[in-house]
C-alpha atoms as a PDB file:
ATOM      1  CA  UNK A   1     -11.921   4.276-176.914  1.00  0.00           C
ATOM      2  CA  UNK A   2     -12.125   4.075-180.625  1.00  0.00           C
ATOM      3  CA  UNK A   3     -11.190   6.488-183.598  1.00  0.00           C
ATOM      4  CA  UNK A   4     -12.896   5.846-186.999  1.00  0.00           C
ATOM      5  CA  UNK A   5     -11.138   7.239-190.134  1.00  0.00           C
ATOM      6  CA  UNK A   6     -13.087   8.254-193.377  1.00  0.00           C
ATOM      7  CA  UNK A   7     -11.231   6.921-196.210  1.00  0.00           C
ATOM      8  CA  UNK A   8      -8.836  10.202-196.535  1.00  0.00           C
ATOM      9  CA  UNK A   9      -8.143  11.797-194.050  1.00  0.00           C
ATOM     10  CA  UNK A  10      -6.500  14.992-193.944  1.00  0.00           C
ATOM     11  CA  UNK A  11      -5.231  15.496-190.572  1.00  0.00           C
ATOM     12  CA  UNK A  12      -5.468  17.745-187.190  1.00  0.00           C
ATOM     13  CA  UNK A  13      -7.825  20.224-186.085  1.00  0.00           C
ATOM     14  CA  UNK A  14      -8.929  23.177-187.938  1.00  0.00           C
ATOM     15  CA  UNK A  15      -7.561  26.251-187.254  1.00  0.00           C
ATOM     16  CA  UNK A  16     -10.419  28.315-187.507  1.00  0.00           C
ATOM     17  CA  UNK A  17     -12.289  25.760-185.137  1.00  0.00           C
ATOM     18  CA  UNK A  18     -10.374  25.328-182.484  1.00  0.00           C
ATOM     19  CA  UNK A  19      -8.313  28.754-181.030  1.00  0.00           C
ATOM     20  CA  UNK A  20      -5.492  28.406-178.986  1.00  0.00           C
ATOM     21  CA  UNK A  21      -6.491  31.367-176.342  1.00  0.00           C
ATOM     22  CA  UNK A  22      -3.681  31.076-174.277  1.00  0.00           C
ATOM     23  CA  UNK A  23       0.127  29.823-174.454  1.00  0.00           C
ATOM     24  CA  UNK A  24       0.302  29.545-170.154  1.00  0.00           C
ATOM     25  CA  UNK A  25       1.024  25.802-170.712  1.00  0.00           C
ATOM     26  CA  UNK A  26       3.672  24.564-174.084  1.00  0.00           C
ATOM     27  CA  UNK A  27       2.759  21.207-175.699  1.00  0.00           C
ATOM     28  CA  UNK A  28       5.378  19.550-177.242  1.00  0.00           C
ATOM     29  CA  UNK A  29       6.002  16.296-179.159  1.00  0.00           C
ATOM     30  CA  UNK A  30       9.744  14.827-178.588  1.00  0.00           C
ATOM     31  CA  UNK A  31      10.597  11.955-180.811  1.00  0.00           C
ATOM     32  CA  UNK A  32      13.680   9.847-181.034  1.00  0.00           C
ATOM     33  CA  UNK A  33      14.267   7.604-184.445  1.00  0.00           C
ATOM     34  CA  UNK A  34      16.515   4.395-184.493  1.00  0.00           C
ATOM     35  CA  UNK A  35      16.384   2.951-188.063  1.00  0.00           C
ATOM     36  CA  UNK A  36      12.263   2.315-188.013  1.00  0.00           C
ATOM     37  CA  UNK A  37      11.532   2.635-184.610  1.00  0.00           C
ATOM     38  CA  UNK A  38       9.829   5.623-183.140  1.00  0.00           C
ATOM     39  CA  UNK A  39       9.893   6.847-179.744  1.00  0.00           C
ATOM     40  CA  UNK A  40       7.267   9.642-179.340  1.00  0.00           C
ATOM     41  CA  UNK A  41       6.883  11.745-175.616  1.00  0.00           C
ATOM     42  CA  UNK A  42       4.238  13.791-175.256  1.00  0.00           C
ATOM     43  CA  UNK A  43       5.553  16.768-172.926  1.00  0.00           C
ATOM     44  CA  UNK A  44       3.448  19.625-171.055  1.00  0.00           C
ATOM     45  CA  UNK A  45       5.344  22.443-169.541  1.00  0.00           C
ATOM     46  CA  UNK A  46       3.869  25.578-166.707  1.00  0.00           C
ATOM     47  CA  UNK A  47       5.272  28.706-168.600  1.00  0.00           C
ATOM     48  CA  UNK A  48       3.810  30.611-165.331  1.00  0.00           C
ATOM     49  CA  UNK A  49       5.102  30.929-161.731  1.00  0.00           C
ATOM     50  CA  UNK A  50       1.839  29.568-160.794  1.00  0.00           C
ATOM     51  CA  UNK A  51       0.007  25.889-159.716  1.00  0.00           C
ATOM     52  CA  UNK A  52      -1.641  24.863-163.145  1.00  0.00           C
ATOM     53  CA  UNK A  53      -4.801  22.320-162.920  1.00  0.00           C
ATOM     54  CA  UNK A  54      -7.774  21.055-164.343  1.00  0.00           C
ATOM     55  CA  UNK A  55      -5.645  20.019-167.340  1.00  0.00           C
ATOM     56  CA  UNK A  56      -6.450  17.026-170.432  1.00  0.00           C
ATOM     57  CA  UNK A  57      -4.250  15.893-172.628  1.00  0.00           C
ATOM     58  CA  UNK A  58      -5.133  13.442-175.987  1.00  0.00           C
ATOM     59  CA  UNK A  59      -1.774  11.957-177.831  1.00  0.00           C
ATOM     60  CA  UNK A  60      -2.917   9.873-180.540  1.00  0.00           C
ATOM     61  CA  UNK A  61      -1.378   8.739-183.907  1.00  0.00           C
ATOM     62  CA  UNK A  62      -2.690   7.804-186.831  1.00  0.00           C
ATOM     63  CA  UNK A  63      -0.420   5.548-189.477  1.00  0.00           C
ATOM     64  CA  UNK A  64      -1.250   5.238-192.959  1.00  0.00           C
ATOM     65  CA  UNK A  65       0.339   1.608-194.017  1.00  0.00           C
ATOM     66  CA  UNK A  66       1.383   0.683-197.744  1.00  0.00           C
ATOM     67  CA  UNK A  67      -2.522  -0.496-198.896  1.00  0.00           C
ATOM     68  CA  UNK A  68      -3.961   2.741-197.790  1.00  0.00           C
ATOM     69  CA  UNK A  69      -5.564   1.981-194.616  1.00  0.00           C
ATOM     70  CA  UNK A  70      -5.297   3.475-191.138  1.00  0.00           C
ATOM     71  CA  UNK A  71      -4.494   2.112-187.820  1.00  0.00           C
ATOM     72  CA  UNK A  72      -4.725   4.466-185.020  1.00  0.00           C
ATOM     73  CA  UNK A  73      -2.854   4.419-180.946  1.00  0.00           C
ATOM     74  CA  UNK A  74      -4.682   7.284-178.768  1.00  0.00           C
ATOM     75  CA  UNK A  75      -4.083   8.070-175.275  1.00  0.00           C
ATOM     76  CA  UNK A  76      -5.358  10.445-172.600  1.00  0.00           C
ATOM     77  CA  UNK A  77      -5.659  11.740-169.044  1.00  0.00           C
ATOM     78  CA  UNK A  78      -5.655  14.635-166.661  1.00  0.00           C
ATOM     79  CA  UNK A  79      -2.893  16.377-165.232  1.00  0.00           C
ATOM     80  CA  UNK A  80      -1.456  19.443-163.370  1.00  0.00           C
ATOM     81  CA  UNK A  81       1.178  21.349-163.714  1.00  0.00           C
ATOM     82  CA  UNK A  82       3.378  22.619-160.767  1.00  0.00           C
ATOM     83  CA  UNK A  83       4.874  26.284-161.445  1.00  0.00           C
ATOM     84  CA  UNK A  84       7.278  26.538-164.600  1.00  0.00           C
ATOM     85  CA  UNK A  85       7.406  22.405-164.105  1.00  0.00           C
ATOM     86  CA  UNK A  86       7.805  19.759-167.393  1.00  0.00           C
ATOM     87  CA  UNK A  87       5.924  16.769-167.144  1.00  0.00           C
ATOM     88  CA  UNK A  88       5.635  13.954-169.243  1.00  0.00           C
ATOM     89  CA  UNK A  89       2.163  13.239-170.089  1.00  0.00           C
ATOM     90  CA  UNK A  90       2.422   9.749-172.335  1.00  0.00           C
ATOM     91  CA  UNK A  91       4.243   8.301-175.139  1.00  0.00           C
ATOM     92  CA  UNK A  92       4.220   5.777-177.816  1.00  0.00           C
ATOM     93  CA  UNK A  93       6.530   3.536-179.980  1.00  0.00           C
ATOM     94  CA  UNK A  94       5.607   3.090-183.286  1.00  0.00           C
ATOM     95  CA  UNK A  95       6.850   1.030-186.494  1.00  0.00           C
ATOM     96  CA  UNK A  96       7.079   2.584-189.355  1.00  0.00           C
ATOM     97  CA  UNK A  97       8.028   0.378-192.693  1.00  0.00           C
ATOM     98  CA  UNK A  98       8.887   1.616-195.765  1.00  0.00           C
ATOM     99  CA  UNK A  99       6.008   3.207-197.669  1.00  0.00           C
ATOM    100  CA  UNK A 100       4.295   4.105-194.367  1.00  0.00           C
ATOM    101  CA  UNK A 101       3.840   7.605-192.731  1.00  0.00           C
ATOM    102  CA  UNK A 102       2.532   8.274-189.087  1.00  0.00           C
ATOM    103  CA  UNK A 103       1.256  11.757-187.866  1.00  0.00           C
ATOM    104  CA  UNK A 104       0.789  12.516-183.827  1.00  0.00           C
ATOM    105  CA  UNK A 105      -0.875  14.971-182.498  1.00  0.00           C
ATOM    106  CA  UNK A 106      -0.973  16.366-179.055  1.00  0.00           C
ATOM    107  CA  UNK A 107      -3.704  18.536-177.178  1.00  0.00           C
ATOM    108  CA  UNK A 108      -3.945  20.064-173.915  1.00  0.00           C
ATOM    109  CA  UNK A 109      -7.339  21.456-172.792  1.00  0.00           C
ATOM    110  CA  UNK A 110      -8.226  23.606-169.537  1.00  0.00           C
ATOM    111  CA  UNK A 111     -11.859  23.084-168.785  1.00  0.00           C
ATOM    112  CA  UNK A 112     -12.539  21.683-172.020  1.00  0.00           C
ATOM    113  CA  UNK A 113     -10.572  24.257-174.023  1.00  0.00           C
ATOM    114  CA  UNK A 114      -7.995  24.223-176.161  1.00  0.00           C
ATOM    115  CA  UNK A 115      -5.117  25.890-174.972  1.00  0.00           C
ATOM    116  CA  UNK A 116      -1.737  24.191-176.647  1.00  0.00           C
ATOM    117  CA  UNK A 117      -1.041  21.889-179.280  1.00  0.00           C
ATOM    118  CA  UNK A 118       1.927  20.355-181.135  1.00  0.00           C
ATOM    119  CA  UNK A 119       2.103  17.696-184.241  1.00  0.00           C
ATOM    120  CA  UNK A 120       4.494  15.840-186.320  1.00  0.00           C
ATOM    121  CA  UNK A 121       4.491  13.639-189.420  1.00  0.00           C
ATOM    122  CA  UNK A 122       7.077  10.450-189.209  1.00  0.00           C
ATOM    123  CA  UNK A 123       7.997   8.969-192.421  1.00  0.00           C
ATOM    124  CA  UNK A 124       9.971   5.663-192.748  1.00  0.00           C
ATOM    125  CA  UNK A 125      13.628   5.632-192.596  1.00  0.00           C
ATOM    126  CA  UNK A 126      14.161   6.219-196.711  1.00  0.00           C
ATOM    127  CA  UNK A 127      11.758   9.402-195.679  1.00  0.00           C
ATOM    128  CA  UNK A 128      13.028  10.837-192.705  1.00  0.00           C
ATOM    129  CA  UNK A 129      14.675  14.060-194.342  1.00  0.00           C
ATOM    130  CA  UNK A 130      11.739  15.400-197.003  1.00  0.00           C
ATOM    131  CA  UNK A 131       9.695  16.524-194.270  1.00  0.00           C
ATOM    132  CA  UNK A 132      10.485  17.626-190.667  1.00  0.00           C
ATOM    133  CA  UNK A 133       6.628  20.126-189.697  1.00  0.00           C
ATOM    134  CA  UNK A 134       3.469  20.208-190.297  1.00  0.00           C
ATOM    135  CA  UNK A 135       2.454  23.161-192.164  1.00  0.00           C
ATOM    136  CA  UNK A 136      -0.010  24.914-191.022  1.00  0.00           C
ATOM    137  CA  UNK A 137      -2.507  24.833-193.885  1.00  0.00           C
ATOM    138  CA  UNK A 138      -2.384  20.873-193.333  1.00  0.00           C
ATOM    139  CA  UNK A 139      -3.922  21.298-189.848  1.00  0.00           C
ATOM    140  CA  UNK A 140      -7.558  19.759-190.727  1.00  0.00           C
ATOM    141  CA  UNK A 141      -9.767  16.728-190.015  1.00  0.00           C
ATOM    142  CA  UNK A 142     -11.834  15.621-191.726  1.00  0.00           C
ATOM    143  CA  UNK A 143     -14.232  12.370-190.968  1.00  0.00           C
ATOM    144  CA  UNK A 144     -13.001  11.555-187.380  1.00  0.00           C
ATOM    145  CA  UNK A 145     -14.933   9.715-184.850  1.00  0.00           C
ATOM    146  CA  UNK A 146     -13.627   9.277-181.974  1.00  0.00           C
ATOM    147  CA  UNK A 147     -16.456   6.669-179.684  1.00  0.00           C
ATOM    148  CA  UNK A 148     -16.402   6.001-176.060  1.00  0.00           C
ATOM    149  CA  UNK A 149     -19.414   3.588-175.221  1.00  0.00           C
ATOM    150  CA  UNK A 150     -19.456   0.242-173.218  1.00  0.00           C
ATOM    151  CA  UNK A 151     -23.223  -1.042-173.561  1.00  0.00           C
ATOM    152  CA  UNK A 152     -24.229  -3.519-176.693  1.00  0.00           C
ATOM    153  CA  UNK A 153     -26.742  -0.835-177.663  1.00  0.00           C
ATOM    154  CA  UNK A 154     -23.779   1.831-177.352  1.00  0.00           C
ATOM    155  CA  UNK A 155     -21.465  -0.012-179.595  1.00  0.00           C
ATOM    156  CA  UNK A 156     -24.872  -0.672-181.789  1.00  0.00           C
ATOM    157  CA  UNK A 157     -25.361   2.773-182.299  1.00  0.00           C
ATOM    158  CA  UNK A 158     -21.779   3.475-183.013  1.00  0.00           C
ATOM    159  CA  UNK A 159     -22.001   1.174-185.586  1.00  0.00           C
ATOM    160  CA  UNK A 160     -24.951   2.371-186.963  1.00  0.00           C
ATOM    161  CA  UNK A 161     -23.958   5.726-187.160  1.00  0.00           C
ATOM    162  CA  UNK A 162     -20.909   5.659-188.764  1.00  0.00           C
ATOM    163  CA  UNK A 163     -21.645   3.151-191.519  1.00  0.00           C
ATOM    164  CA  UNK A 164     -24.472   6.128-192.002  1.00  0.00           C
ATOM    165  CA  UNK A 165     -21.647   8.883-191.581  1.00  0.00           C
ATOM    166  CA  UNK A 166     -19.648   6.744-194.448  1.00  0.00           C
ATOM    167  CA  UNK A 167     -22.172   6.494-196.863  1.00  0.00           C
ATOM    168  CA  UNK A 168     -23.681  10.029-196.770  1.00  0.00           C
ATOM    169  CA  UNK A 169     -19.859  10.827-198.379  1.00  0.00           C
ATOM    170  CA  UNK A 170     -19.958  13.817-196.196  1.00  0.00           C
ATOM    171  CA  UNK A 171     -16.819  14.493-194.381  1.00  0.00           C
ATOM    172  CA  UNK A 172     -17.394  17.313-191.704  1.00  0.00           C
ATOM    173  CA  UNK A 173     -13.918  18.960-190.528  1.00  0.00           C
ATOM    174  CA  UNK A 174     -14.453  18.491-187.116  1.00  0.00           C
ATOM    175  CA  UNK A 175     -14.196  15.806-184.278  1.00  0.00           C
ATOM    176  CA  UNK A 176     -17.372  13.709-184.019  1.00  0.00           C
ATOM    177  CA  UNK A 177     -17.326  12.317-179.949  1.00  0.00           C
ATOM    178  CA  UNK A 178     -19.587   9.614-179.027  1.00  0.00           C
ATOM    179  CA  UNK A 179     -20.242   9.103-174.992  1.00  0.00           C
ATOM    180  CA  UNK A 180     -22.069   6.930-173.238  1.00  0.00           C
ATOM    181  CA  UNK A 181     -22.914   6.967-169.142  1.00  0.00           C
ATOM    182  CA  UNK A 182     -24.745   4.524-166.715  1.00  0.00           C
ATOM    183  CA  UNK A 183     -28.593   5.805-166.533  1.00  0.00           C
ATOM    184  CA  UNK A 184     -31.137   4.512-164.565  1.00  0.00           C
ATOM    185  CA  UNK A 185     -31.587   0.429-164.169  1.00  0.00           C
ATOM    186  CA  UNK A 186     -30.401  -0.698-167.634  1.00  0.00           C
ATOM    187  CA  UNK A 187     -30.600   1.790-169.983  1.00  0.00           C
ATOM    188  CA  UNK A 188     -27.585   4.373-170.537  1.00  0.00           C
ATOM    189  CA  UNK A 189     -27.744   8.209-172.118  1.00  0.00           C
ATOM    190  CA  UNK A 190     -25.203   8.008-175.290  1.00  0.00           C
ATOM    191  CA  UNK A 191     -24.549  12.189-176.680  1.00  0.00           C
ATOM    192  CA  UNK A 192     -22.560  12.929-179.500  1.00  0.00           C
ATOM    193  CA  UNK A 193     -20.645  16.321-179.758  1.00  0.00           C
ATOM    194  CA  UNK A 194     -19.053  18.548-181.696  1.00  0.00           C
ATOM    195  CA  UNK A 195     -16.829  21.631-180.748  1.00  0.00           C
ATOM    196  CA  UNK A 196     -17.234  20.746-177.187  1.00  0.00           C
ATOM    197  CA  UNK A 197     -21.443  21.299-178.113  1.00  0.00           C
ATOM    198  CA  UNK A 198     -23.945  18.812-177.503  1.00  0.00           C
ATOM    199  CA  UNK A 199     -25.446  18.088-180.723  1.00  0.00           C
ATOM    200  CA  UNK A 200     -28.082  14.817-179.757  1.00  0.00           C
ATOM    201  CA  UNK A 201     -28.450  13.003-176.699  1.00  0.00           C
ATOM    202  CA  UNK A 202     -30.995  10.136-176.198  1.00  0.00           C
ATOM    203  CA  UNK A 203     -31.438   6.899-173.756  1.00  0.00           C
ATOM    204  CA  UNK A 204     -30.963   3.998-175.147  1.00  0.00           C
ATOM    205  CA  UNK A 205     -33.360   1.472-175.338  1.00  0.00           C
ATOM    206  CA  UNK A 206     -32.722  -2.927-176.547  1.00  0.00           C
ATOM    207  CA  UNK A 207     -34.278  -2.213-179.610  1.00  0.00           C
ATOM    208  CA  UNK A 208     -32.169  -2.129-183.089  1.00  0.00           C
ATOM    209  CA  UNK A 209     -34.853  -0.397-184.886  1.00  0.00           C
ATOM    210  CA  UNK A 210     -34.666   2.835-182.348  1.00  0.00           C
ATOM    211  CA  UNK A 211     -30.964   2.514-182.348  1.00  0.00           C
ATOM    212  CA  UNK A 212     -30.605   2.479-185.972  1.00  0.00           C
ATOM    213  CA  UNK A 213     -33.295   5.712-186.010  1.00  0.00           C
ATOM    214  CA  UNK A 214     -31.333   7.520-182.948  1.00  0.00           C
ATOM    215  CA  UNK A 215     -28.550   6.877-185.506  1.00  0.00           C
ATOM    216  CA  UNK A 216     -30.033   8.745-188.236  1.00  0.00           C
ATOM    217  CA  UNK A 217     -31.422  11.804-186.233  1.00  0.00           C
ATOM    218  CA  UNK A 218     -27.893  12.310-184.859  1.00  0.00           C
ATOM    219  CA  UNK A 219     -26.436  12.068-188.703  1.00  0.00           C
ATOM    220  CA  UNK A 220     -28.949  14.941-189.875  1.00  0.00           C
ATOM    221  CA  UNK A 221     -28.248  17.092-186.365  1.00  0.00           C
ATOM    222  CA  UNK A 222     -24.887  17.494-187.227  1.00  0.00           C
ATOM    223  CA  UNK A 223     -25.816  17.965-190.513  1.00  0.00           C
ATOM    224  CA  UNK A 224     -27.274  20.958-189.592  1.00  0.00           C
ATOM    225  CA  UNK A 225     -24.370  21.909-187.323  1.00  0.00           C
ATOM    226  CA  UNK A 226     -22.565  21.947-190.087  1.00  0.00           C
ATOM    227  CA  UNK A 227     -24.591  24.191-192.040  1.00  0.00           C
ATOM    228  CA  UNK A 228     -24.914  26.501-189.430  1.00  0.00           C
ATOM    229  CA  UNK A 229     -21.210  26.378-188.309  1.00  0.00           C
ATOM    230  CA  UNK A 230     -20.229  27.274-191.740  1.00  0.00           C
ATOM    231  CA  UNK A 231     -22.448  30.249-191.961  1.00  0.00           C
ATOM    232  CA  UNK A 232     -20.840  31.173-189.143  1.00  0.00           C
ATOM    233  CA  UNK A 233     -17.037  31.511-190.024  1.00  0.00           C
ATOM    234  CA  UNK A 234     -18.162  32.912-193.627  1.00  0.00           C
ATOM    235  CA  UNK A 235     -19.834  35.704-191.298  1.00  0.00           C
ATOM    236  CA  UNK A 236     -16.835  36.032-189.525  1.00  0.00           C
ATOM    237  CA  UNK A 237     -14.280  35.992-192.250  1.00  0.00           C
ATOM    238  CA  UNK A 238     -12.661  32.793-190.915  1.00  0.00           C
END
């Protein structure tokens, strides 16, 4: 798996977009700082007397070094949750040097719904006291791609499409997710989707010329998504 930054990024998911509907299960980020090393645990707990399953998690970080530029750690996997139990999902160590600054995010989905998140920026030592949350007007992303593909025309198409997504200068404030499965004999079905939506979906074929045009029909779908999504939450007063 992948994640793609657009040049600046402001960070986590929209609150309008995605709705925590319930709090059954707590995410929670635990970190533990010595000098500029970062321990980071990604912890789940069953607020309810009852078995919990179906469960996803995604822990990823994103670190913004001196220059500017992102590197990114991302992990995920399903779970269940016995009743009231704590379980740790995953964690990471990080680096962080002076002049750098590292935000993690955790999510916890129940068939492919949001129900529980929890975030945290990490600053370098000289840092560590002028910021301990994450407000909640900085919880928005903007320009993420997060790709999942395996074939040479999947990674083709990735490519493709996001040199397209960087020069359009658009940055959408959602998740774009790029999948790709086994089809029949050679050929694979790659979908892109947004908001848990399927946006495009097309086989792929050995051919750069219909990769690079699969490319730019997926580009002006979510294009329209956008539009339309926008609409939406001006309709609804979001």
């Amino acid at each position: 798996m992948n994640i793609s930054i657009r040049n600046i990024v402001f960070l986590m998911f929209l609150m309008s977009t995605f709705l925590v509907n319930s709090q059954n299960v707590e995410a929670k980020l635990v970190t533990k700082t010595v000098d500029n090393f970062v321990d980071i645990k990604g912890i789940a707990t069953n607020l309810e007397a009852t078995y919990n399953d179906e469960l996803n998690y995604l822990l990823f970080s994103l670190k913004k070094g001196i220059t500017g530029n992102y590197s990114r750690n991302s992990q995920e996997g399903k779970f269940s949750l016995n009743p009231n139990e704590e379980k740790e999902l995953s964690s990471l160590s990080l680096n962080i040097q002076k002049g750098e600054e590292c935000k993690v995010y955790l999510f916890v989905r129940k068939n492919k719904e949001l129900i529980s998140k929890d975030s945290t920026i990490i600053y370098s030592a000289e840092k560590l006291e002028e910021k301990a949350y994450v407000e909640e007007s900085e919880i928005e992303i903007k320009g993420l791609v997060i790709e999942d593909v395996k074939t040479k025309p999947g990674k083709d198409f990735y490519d493709y499409f996001y040199q397209k997504y960087l020069t359009s200068g658009a940055q959408y404030p959602f998740i774009v997710n790029i999948t790709e499965k086994p089809s029949i004999g050679t050929s694979s079905k790659i979908t892109i989707t947004v908001d848990d939506r399927v946006i495009f979906e097309f086989m792929s074929r050995p051919s750069d010329e219909y990769i690079e045009m699969a490319a730019t029909q997926a580009l002006s779908r979510i294009r329209g998504y956008s539009t339309q999504r926008k609409l939406l939450y001006k309709n609804k007063k979001i």
